[in-house]
N, C-alpha and C. Protein backbone atom coordinates (compact mmCIF):
# COMPACT_ATOMS: atom_id res chain seq x y z
N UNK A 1 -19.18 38.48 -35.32
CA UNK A 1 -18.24 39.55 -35.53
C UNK A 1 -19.00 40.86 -35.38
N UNK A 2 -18.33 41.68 -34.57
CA UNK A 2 -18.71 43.31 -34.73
C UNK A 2 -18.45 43.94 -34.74
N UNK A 3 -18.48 45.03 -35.26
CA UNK A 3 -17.61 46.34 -35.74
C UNK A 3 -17.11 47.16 -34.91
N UNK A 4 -16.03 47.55 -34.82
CA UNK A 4 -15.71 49.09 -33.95
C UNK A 4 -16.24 50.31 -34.07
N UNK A 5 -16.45 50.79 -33.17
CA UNK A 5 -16.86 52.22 -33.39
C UNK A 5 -16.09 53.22 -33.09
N UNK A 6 -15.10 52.73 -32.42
CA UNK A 6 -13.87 53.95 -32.47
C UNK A 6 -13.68 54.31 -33.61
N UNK A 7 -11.69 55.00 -33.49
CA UNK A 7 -11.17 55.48 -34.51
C UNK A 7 -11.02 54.69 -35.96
N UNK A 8 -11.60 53.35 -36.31
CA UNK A 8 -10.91 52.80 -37.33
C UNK A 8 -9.91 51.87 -37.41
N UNK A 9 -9.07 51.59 -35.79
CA UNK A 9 -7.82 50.85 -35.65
C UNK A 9 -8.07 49.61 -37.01
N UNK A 10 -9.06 48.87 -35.84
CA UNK A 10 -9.21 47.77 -36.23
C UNK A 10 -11.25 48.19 -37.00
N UNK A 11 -10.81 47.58 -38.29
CA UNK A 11 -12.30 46.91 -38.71
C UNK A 11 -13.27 46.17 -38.13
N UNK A 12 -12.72 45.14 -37.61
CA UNK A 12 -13.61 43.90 -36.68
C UNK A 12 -12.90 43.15 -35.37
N UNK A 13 -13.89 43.29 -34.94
CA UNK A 13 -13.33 42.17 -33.32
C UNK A 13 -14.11 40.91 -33.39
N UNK A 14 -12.96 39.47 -33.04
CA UNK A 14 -13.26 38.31 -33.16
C UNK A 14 -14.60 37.94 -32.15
N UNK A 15 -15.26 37.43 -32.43
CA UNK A 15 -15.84 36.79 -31.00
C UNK A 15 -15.32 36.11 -30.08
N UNK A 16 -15.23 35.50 -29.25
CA UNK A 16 -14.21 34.51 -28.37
C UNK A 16 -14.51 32.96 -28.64
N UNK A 17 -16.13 33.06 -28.83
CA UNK A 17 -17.07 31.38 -29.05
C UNK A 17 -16.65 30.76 -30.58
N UNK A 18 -15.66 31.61 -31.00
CA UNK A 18 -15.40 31.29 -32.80
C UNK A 18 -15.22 29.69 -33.07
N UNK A 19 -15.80 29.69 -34.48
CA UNK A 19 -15.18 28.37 -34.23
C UNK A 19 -14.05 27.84 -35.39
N UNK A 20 -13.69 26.60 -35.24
CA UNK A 20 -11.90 25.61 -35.58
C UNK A 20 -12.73 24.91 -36.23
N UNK A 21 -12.03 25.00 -37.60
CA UNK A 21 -12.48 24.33 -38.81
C UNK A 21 -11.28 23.38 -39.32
N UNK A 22 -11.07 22.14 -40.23
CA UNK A 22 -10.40 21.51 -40.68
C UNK A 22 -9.74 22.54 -42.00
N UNK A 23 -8.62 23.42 -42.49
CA UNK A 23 -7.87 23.91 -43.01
C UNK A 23 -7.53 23.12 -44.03
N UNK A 24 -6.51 22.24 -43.65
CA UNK A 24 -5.85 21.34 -44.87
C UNK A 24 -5.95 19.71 -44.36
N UNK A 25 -6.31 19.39 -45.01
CA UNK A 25 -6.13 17.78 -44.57
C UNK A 25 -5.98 16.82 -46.32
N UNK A 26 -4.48 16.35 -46.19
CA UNK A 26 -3.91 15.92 -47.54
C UNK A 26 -3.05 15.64 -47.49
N UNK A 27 -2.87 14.57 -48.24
CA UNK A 27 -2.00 13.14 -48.55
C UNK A 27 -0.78 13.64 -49.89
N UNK A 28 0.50 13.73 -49.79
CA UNK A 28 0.96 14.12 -50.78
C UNK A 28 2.00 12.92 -50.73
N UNK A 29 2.73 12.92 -51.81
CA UNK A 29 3.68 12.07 -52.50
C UNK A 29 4.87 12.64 -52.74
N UNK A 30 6.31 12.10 -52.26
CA UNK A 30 7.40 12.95 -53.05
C UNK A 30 7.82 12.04 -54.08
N UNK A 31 8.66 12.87 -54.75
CA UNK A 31 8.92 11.94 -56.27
C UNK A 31 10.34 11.65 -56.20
N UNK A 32 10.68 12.85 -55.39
CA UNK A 32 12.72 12.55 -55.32
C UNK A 32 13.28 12.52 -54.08
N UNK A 33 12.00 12.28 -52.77
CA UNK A 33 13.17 12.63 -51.81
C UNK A 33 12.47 10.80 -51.13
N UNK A 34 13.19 10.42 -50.39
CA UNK A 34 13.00 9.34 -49.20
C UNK A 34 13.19 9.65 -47.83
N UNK A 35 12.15 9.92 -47.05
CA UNK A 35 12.63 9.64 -45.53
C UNK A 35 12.64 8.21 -44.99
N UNK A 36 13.77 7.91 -44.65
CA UNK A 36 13.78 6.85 -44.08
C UNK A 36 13.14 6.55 -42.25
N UNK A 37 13.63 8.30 -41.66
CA UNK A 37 13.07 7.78 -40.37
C UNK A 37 11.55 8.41 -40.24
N UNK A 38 10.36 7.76 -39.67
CA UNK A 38 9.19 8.55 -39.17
C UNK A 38 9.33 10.00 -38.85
N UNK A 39 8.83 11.10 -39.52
CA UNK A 39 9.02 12.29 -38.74
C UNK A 39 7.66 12.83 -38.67
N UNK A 40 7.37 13.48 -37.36
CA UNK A 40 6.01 13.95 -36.61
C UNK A 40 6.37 15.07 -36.40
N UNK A 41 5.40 16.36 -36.96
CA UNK A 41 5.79 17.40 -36.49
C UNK A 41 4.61 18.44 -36.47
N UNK A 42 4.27 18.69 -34.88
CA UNK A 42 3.27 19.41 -34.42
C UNK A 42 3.61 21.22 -34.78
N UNK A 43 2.95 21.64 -34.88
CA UNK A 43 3.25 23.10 -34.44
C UNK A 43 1.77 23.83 -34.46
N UNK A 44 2.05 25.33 -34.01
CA UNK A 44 0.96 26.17 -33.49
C UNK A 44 1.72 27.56 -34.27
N UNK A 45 0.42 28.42 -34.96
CA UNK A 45 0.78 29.26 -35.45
C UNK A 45 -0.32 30.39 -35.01
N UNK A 46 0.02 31.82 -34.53
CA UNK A 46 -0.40 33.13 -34.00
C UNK A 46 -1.40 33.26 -35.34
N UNK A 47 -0.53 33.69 -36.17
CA UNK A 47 -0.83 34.65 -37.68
C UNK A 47 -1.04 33.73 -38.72
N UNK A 48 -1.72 32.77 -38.98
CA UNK A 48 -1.95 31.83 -39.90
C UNK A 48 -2.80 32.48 -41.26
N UNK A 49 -2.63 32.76 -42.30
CA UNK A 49 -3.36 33.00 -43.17
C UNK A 49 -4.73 32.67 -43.36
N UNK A 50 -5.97 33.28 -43.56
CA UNK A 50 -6.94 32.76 -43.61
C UNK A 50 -7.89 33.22 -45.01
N UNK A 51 -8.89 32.48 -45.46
CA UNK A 51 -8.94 32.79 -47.18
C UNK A 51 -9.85 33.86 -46.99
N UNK A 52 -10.46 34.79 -45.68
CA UNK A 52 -11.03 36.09 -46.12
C UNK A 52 -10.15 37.16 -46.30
N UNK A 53 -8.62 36.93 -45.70
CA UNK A 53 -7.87 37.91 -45.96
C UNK A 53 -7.18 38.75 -44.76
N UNK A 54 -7.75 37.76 -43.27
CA UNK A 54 -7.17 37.79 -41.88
C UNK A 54 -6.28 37.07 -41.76
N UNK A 55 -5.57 37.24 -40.16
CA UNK A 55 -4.83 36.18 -39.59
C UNK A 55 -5.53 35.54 -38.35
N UNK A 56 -5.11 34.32 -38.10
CA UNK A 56 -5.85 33.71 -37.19
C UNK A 56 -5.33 32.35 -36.53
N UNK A 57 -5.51 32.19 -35.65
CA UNK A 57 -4.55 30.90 -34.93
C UNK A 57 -5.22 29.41 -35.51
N UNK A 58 -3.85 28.68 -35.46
CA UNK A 58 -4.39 27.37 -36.41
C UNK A 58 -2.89 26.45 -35.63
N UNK A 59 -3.14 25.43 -35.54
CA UNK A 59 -1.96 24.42 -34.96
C UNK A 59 -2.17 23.18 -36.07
N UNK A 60 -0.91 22.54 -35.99
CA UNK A 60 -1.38 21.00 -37.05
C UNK A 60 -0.71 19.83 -37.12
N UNK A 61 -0.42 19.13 -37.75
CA UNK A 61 0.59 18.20 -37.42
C UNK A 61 0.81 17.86 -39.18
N UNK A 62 1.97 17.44 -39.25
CA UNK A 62 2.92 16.90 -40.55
C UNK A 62 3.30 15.66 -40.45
N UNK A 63 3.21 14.57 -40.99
CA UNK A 63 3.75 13.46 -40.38
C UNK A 63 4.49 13.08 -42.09
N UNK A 64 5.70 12.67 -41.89
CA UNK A 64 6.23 12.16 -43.08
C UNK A 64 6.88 10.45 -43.10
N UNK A 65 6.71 9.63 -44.32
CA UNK A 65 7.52 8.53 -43.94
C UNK A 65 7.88 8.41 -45.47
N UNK A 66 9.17 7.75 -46.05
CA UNK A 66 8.98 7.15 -47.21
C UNK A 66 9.16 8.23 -48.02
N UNK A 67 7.82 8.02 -49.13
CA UNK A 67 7.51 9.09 -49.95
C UNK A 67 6.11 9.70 -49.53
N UNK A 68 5.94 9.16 -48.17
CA UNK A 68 4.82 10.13 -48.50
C UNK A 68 4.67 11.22 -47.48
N UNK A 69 3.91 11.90 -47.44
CA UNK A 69 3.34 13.40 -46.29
C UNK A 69 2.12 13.62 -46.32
N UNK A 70 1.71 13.88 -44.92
CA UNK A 70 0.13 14.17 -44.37
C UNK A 70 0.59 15.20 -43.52
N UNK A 71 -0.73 16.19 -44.12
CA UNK A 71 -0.86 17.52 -43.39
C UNK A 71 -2.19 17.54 -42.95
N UNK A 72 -2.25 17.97 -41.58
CA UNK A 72 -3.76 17.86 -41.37
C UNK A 72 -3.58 19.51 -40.56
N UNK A 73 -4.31 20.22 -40.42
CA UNK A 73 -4.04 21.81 -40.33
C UNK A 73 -5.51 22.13 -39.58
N UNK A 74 -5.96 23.09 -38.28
CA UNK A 74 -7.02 23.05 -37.52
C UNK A 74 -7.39 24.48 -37.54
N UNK A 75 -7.48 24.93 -37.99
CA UNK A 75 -7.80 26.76 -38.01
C UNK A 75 -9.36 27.38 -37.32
N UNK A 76 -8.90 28.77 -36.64
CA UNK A 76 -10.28 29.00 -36.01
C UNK A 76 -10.51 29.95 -37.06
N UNK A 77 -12.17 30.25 -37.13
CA UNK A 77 -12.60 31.04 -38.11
C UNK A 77 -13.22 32.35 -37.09
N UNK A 78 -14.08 33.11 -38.22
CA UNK A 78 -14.69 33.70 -37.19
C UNK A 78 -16.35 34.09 -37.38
């Protein structure tokens, strides 16, 4: 990461070589609901929250069956 020297816009510019870290990866349980059919669900997010207090691109997948849910979540850092 390195700083701007312009006006201030921006604080920091990403590098491009950044790297994609594992985010969330976790097994949860519901207590009141049942899916009966398999549901898979990919997505890709621009503005993903990140725990220094940026946004940053992250894609993941959800898979639900039953009672249960897996989130596995891929986030780039910087």
């Amino acid at each position: 990461m390195k700083k701007q020297k312009k006006n201030g816009v921006k604080a920091h510019l990403l590098k491009s070589n950044s790297k994609w870290f594992v985010a969330n990866n976790k097994v949860q349980k519901n207590k009141d609901i049942t899916i009966l059919l398999p549901v898979v669900k990919f997505w890709y997010s621009q503005c993903y929250f990140l725990e220094t207090g940026c946004y940053t691109p992250a894609f993941g997948v959800a898979i639900s069956f039953l009672k249960w849910n897996y989130y596995f979540t891929i986030q780039k850092g910087y």
